[in-house]
Protein backbone atom coordinates (compact mmCIF):
# COMPACT_ATOMS: atom_id res chain seq x y z
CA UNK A 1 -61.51 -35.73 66.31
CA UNK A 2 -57.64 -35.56 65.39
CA UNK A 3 -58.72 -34.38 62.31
CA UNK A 4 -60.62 -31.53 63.07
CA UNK A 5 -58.05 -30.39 65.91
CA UNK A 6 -55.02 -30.17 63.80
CA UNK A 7 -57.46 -28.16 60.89
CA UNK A 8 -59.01 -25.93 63.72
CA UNK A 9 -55.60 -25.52 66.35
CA UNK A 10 -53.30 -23.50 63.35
CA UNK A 11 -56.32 -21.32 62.59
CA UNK A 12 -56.02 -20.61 66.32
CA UNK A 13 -53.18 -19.69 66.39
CA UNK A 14 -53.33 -16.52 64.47
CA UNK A 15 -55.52 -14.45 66.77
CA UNK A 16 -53.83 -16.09 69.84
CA UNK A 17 -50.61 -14.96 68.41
CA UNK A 18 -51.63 -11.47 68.06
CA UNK A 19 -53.40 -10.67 70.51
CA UNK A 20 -51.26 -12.54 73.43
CA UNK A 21 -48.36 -11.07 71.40
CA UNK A 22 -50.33 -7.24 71.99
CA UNK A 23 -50.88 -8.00 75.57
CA UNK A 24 -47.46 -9.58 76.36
CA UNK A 25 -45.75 -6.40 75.25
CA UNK A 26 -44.20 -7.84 71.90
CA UNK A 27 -45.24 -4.19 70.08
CA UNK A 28 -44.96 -2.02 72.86
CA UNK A 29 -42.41 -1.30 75.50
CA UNK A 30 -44.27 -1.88 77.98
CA UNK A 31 -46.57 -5.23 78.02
CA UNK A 32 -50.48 -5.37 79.11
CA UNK A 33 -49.89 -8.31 80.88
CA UNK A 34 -47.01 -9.26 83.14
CA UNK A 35 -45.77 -13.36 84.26
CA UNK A 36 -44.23 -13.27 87.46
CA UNK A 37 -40.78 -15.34 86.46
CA UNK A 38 -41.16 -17.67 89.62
CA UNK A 39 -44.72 -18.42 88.13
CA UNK A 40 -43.48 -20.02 84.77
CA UNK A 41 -40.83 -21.54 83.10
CA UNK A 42 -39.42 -18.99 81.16
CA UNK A 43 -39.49 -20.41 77.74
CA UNK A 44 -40.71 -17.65 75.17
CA UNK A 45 -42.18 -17.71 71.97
CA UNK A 46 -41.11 -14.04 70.82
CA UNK A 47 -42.75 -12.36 73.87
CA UNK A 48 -45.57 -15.12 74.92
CA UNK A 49 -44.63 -17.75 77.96
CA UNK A 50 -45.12 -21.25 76.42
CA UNK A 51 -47.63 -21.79 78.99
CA UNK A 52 -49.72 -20.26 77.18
CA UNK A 53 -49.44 -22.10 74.33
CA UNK A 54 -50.34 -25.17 76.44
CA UNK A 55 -53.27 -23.31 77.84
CA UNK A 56 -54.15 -22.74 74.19
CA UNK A 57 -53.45 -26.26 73.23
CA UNK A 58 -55.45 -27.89 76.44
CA UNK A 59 -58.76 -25.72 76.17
CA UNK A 60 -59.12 -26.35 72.10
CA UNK A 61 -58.48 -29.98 72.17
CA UNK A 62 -60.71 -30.62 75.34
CA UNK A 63 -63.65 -28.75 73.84
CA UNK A 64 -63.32 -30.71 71.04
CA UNK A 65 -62.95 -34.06 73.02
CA UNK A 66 -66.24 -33.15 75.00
CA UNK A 67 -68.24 -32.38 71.87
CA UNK A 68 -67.38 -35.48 70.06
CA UNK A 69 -68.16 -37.58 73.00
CA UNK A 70 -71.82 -35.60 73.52
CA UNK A 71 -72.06 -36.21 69.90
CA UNK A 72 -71.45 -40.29 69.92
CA UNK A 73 -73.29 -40.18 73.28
CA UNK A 74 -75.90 -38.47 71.27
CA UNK A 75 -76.22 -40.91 68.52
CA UNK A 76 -76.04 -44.11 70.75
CA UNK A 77 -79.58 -42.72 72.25
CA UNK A 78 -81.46 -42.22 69.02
């Protein structure tokens, strides 16, 4: 499963990049999409709050987690 997350969570990336990028306001001057400062942390990858990289992070790897345990649950039944 390790495997196929750190294959699957750089090819991520790229859209989540752009389009949180888009929406955060990282091409325009004024963003889509505004974080209230009390509300996070106020690290920032260029304009994106690294919360959202967890967020990003969290909902690949437990997809991925839940699949492969369906799958070996699965497998055990055949």
């Amino acid at each position: 499963m390790l495997q196929k997350f750190t294959l699957s969570f750089p090819i991520i990336l790229i859209p989540f990049v752009l389009v949180n990028g888009i929406l955060t306001g990282a091409i325009s001057p004024e963003p889509v999409v505004w974080y209230s400062p009390k509300e996070i942390i106020g690290i920032r990858c260029i304009t994106i709050p690294i919360e959202d990289f967890a967020y990003c992070f969290s909902l690949l790897f437990l997809n991925l987690w839940v699949f492969e345990r369906l799958r070996k649950t699965k497998k055990k039944n055949i």
